[in-house]
PDB file of N, CA and C in Angstrom:
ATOM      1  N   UNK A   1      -3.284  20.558  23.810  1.00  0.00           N
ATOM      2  CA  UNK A   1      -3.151  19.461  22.882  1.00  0.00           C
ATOM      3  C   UNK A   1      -2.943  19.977  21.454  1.00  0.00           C
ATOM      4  N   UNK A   2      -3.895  20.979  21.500  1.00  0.00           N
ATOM      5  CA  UNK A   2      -3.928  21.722  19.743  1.00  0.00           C
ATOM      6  C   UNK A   2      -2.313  22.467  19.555  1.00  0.00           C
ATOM      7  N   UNK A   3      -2.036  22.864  20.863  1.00  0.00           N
ATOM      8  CA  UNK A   3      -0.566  23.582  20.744  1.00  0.00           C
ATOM      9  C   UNK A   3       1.101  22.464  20.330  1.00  0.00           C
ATOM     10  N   UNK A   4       0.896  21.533  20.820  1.00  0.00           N
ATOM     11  CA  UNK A   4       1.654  20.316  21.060  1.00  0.00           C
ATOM     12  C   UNK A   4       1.345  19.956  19.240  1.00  0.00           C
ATOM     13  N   UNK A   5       0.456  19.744  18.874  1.00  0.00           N
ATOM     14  CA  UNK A   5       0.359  19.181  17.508  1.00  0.00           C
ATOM     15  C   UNK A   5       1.021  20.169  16.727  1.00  0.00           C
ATOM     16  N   UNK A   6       0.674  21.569  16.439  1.00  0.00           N
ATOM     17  CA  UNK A   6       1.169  22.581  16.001  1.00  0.00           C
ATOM     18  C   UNK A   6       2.711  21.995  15.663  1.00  0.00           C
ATOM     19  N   UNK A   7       3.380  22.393  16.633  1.00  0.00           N
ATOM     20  CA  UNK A   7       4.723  22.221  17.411  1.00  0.00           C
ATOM     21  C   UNK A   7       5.488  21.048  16.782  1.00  0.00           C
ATOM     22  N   UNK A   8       4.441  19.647  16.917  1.00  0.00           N
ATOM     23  CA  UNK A   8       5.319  18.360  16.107  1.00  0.00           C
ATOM     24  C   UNK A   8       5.196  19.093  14.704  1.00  0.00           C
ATOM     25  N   UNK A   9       3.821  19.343  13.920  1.00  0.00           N
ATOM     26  CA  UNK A   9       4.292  19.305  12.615  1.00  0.00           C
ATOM     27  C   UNK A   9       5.127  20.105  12.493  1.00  0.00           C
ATOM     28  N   UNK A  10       5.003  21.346  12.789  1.00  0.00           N
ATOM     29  CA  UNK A  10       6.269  22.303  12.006  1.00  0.00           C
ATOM     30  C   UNK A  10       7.156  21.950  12.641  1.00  0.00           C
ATOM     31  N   UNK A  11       8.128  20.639  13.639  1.00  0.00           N
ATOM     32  CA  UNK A  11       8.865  20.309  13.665  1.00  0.00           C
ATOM     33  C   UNK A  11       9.619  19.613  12.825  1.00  0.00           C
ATOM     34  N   UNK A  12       8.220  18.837  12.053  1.00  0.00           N
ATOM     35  CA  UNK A  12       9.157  17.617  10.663  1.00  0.00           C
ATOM     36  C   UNK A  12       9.016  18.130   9.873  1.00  0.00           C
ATOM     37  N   UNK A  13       7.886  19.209   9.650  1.00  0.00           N
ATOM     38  CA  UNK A  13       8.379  19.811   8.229  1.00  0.00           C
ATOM     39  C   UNK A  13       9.651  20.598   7.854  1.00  0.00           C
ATOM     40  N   UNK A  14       9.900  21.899   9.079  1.00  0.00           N
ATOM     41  CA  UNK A  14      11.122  22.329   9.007  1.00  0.00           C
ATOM     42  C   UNK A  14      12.351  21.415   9.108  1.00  0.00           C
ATOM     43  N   UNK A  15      12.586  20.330   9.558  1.00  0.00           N
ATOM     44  CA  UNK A  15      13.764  19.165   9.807  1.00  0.00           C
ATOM     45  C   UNK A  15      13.176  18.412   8.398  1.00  0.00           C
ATOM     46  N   UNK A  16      12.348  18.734   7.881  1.00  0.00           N
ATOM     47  CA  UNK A  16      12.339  17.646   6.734  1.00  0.00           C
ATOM     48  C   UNK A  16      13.356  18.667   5.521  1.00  0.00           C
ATOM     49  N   UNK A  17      12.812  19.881   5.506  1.00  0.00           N
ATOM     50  CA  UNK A  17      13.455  21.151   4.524  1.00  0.00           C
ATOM     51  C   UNK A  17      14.421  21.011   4.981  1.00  0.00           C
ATOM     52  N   UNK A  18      15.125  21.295   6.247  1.00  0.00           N
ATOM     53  CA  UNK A  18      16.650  21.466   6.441  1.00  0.00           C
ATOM     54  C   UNK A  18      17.251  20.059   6.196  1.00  0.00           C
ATOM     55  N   UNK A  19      16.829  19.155   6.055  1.00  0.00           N
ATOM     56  CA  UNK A  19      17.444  17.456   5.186  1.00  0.00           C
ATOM     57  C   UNK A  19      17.591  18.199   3.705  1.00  0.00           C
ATOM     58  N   UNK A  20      16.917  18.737   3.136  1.00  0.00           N
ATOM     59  CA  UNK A  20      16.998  18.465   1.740  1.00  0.00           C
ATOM     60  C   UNK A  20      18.063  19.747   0.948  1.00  0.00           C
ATOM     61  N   UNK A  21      18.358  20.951   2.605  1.00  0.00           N
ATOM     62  CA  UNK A  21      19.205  21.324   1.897  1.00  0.00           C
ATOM     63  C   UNK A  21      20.226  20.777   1.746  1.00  0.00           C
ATOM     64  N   UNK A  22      20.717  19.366   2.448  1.00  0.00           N
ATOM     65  CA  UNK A  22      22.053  18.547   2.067  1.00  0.00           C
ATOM     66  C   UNK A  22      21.608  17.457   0.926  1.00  0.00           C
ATOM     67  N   UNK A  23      20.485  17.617   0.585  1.00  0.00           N
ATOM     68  CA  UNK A  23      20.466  15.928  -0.404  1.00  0.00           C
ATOM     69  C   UNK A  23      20.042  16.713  -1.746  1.00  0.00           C
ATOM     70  N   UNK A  24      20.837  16.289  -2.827  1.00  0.00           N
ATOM     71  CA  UNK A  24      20.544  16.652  -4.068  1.00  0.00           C
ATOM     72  C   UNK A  24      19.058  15.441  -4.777  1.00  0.00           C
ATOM     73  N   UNK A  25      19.282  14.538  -4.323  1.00  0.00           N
ATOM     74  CA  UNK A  25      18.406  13.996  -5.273  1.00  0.00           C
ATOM     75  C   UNK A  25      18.420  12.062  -4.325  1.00  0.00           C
ATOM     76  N   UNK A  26      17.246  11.524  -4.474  1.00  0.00           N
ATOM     77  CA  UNK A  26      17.109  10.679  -3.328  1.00  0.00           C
ATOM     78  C   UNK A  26      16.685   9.426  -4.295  1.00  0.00           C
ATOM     79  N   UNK A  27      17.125   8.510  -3.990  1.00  0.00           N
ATOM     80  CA  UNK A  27      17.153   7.111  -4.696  1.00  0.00           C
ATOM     81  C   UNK A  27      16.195   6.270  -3.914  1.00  0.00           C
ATOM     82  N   UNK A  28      15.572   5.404  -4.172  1.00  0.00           N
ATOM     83  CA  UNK A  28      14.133   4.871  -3.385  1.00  0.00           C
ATOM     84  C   UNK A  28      14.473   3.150  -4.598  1.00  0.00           C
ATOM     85  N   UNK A  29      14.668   2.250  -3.867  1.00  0.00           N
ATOM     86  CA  UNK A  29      14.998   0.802  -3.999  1.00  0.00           C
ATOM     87  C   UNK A  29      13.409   0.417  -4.214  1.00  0.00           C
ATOM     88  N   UNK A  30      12.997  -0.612  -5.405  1.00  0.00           N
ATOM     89  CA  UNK A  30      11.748  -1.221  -5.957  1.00  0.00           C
ATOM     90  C   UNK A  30      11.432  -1.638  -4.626  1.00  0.00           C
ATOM     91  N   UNK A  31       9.757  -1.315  -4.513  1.00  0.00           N
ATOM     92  CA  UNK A  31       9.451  -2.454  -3.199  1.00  0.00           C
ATOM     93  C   UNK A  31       8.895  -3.580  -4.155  1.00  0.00           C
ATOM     94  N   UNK A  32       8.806  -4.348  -2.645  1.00  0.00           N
ATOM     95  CA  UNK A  32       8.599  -5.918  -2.786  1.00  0.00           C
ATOM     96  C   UNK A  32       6.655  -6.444  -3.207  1.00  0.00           C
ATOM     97  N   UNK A  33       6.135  -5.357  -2.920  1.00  0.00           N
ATOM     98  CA  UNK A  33       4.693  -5.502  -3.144  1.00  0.00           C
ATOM     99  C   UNK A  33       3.780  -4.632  -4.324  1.00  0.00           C
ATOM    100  N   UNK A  34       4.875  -3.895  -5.150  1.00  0.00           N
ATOM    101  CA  UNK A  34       4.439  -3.278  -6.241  1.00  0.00           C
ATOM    102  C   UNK A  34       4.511  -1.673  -6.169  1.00  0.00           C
ATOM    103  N   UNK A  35       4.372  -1.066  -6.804  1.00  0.00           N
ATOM    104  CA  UNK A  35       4.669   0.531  -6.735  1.00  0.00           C
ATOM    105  C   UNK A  35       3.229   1.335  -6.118  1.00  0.00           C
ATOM    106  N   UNK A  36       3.257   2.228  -5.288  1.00  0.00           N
ATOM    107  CA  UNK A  36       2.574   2.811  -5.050  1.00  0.00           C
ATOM    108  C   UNK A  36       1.945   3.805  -5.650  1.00  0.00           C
ATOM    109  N   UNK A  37       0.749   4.322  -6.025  1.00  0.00           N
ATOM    110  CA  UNK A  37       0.489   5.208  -7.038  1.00  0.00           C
ATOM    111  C   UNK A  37       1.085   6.739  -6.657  1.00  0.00           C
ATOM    112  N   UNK A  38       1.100   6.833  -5.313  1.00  0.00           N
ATOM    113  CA  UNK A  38       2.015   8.630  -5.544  1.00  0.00           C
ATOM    114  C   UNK A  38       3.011   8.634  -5.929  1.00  0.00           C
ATOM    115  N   UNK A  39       3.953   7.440  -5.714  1.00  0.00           N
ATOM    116  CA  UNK A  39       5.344   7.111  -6.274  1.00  0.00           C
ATOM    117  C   UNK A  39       5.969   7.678  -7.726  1.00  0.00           C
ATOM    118  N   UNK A  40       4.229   7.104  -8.009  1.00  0.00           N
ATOM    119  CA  UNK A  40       4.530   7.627 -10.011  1.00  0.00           C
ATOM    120  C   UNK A  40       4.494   8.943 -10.302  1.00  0.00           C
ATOM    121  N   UNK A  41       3.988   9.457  -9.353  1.00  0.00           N
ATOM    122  CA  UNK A  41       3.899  10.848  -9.869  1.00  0.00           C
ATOM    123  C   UNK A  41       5.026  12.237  -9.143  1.00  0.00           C
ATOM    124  N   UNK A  42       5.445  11.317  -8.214  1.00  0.00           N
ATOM    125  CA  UNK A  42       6.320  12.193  -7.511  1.00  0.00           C
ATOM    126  C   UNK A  42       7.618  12.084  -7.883  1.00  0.00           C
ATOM    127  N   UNK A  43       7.821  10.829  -8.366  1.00  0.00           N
ATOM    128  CA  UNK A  43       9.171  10.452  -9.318  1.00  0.00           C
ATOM    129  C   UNK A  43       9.448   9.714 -10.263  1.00  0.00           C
ATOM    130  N   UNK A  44      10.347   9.232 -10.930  1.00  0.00           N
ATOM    131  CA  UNK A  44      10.983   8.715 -12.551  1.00  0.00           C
ATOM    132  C   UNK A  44      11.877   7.533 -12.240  1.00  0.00           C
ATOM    133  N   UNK A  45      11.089   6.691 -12.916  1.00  0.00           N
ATOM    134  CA  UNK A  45      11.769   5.399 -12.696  1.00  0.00           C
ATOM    135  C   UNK A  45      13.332   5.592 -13.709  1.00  0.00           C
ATOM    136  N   UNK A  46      14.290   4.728 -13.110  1.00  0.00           N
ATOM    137  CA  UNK A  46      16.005   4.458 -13.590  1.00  0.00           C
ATOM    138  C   UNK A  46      15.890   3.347 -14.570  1.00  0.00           C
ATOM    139  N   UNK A  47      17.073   3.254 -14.630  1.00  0.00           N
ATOM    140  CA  UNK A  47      17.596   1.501 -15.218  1.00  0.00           C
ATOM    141  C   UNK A  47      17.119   0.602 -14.985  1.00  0.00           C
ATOM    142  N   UNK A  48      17.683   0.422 -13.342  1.00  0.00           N
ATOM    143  CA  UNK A  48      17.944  -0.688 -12.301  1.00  0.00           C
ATOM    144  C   UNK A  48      16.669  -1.000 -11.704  1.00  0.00           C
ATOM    145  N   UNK A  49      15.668  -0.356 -12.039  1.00  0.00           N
ATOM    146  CA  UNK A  49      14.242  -0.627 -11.247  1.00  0.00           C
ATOM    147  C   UNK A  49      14.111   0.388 -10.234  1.00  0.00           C
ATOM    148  N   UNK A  50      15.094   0.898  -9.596  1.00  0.00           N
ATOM    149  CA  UNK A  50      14.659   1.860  -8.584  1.00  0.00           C
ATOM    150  C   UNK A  50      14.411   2.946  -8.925  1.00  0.00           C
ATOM    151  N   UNK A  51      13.793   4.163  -8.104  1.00  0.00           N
ATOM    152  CA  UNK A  51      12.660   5.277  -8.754  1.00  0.00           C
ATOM    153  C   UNK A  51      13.965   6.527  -8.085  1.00  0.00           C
ATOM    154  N   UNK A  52      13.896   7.468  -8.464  1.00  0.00           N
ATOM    155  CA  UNK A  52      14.565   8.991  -8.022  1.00  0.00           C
ATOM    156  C   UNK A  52      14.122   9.961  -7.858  1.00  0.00           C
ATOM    157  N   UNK A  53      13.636  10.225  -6.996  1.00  0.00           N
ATOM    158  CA  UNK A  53      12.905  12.038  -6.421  1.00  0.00           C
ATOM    159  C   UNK A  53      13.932  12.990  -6.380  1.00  0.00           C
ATOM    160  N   UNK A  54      14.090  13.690  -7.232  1.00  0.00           N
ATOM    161  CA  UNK A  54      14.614  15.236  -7.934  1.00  0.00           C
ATOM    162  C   UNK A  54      13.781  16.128  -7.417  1.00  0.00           C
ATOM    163  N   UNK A  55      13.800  17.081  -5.799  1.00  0.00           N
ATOM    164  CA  UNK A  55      13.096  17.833  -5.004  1.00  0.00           C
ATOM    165  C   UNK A  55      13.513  19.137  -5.882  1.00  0.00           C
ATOM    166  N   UNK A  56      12.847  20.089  -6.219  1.00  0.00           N
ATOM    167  CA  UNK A  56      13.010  21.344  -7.325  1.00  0.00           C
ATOM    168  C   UNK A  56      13.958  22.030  -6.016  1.00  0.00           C
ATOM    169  N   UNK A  57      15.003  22.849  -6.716  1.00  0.00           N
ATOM    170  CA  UNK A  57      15.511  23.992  -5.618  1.00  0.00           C
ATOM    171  C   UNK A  57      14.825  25.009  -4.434  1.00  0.00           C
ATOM    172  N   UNK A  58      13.790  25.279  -4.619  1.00  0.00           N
ATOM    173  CA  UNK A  58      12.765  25.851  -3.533  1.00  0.00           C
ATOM    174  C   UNK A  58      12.321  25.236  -2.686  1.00  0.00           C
ATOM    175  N   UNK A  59      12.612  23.739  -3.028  1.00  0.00           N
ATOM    176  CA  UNK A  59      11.404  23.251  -1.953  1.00  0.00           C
ATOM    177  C   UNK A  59      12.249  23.094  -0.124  1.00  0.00           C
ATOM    178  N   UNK A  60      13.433  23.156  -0.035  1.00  0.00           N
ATOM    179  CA  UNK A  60      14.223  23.091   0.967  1.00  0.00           C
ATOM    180  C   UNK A  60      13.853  24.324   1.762  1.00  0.00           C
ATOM    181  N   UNK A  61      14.072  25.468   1.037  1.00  0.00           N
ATOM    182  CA  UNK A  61      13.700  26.779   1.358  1.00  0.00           C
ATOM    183  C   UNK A  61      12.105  26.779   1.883  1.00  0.00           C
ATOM    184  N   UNK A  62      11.534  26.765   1.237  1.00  0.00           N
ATOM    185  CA  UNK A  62       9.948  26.457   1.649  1.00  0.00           C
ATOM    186  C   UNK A  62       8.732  25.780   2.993  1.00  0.00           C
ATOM    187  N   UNK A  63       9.767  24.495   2.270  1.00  0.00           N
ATOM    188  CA  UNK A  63       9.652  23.337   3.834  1.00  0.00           C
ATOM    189  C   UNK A  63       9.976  24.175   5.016  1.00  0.00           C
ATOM    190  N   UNK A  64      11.594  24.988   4.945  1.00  0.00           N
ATOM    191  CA  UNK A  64      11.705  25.579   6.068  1.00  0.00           C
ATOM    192  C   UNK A  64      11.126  26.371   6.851  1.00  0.00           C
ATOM    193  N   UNK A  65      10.808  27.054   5.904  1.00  0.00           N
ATOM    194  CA  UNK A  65      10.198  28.120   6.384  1.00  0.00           C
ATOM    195  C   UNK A  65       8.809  28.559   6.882  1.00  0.00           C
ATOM    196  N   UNK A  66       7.910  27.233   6.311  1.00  0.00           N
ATOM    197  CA  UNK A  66       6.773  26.983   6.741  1.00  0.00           C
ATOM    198  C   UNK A  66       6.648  26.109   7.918  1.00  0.00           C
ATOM    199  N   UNK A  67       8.088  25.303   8.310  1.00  0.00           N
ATOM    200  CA  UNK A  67       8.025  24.342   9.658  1.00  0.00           C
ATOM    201  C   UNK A  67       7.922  25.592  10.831  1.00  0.00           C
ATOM    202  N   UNK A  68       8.960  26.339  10.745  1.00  0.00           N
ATOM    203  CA  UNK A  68       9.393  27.944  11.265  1.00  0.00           C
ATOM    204  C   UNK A  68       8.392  28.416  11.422  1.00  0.00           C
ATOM    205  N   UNK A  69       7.594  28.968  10.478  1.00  0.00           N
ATOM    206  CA  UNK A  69       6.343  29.692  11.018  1.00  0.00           C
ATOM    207  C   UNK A  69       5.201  28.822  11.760  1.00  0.00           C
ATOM    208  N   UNK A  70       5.077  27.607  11.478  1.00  0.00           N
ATOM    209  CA  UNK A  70       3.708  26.597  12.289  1.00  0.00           C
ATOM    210  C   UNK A  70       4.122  26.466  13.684  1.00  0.00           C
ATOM    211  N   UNK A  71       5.628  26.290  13.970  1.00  0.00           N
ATOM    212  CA  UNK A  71       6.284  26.639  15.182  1.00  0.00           C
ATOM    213  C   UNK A  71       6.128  27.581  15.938  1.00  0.00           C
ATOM    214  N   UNK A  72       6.460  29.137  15.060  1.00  0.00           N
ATOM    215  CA  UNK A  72       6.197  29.643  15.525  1.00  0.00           C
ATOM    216  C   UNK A  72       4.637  30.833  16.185  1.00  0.00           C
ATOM    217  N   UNK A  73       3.768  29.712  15.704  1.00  0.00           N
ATOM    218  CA  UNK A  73       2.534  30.065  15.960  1.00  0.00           C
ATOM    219  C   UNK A  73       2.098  29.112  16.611  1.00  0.00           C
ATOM    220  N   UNK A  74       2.072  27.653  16.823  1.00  0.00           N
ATOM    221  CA  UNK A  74       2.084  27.194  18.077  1.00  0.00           C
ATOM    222  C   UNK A  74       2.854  27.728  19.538  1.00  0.00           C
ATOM    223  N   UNK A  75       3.370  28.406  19.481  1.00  0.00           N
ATOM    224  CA  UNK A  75       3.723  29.431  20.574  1.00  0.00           C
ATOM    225  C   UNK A  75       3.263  30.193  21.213  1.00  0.00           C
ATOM    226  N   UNK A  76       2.750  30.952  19.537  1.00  0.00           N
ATOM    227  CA  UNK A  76       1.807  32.343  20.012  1.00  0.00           C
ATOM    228  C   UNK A  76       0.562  31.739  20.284  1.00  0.00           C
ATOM    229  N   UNK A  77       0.087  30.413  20.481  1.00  0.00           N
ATOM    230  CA  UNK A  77      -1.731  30.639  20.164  1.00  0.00           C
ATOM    231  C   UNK A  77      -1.492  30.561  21.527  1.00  0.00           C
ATOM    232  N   UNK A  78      -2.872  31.380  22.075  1.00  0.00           N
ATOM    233  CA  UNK A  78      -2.995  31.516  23.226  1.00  0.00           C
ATOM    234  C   UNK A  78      -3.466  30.062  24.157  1.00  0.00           C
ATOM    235  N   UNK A  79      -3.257  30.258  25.591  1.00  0.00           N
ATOM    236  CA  UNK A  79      -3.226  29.122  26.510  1.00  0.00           C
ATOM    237  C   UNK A  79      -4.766  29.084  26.535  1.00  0.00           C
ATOM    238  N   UNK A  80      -5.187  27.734  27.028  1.00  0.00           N
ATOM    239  CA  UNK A  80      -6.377  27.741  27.460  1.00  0.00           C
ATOM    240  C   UNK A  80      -6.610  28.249  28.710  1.00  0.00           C
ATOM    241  N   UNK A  81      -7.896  29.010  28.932  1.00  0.00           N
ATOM    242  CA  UNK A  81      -8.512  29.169  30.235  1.00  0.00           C
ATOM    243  C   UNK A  81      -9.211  27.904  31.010  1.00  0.00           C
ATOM    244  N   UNK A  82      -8.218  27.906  32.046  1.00  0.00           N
ATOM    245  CA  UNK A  82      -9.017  26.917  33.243  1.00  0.00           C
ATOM    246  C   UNK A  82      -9.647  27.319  34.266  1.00  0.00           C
ATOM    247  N   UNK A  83     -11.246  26.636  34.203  1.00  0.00           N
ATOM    248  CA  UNK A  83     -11.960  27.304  35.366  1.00  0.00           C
ATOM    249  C   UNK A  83     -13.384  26.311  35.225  1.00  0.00           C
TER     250      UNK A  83
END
């Protein structure tokens, strides 16, 4: 079970990094129930009301490479003993 969890996260984290080496910068439309407080701090409100997350150049690299390694240590951890 502990191996399987491993495995999902460093699945979305690395697929989350390899997204961002194609997206320069991500546009996020006002919600309908008010702004969320991480919102404010993770990004800069526009004109138009909608907010823009500007991911720094490393973080694509990073994401990756840490999905990669959680992967690849859900691999290595050893099996359980049944008995």
């Amino acid at each position: 079970m502990l191996r399987a969890m491993f495995l999902a996260i460093g699945t979305f984290v690395a697929l989350c990094g390899l997204l961002l080496f194609r997206v320069d910068r991500i546009v996020l439309t006002p919600p309908e129930t008010g702004d969320p407080a991480i919102l404010s701090t993770i990004s800069r409100p526009l004109d138009d009301g909608c907010r823009e997350i500007d991911p720094p150049g490393w973080l694509p690299y990073t994401l990756a490479s840490t999905g990669l390694l959680t992967m690849l240590y859900s691999v290595a951890m050893p099996r359980r003993e049944s008995g």
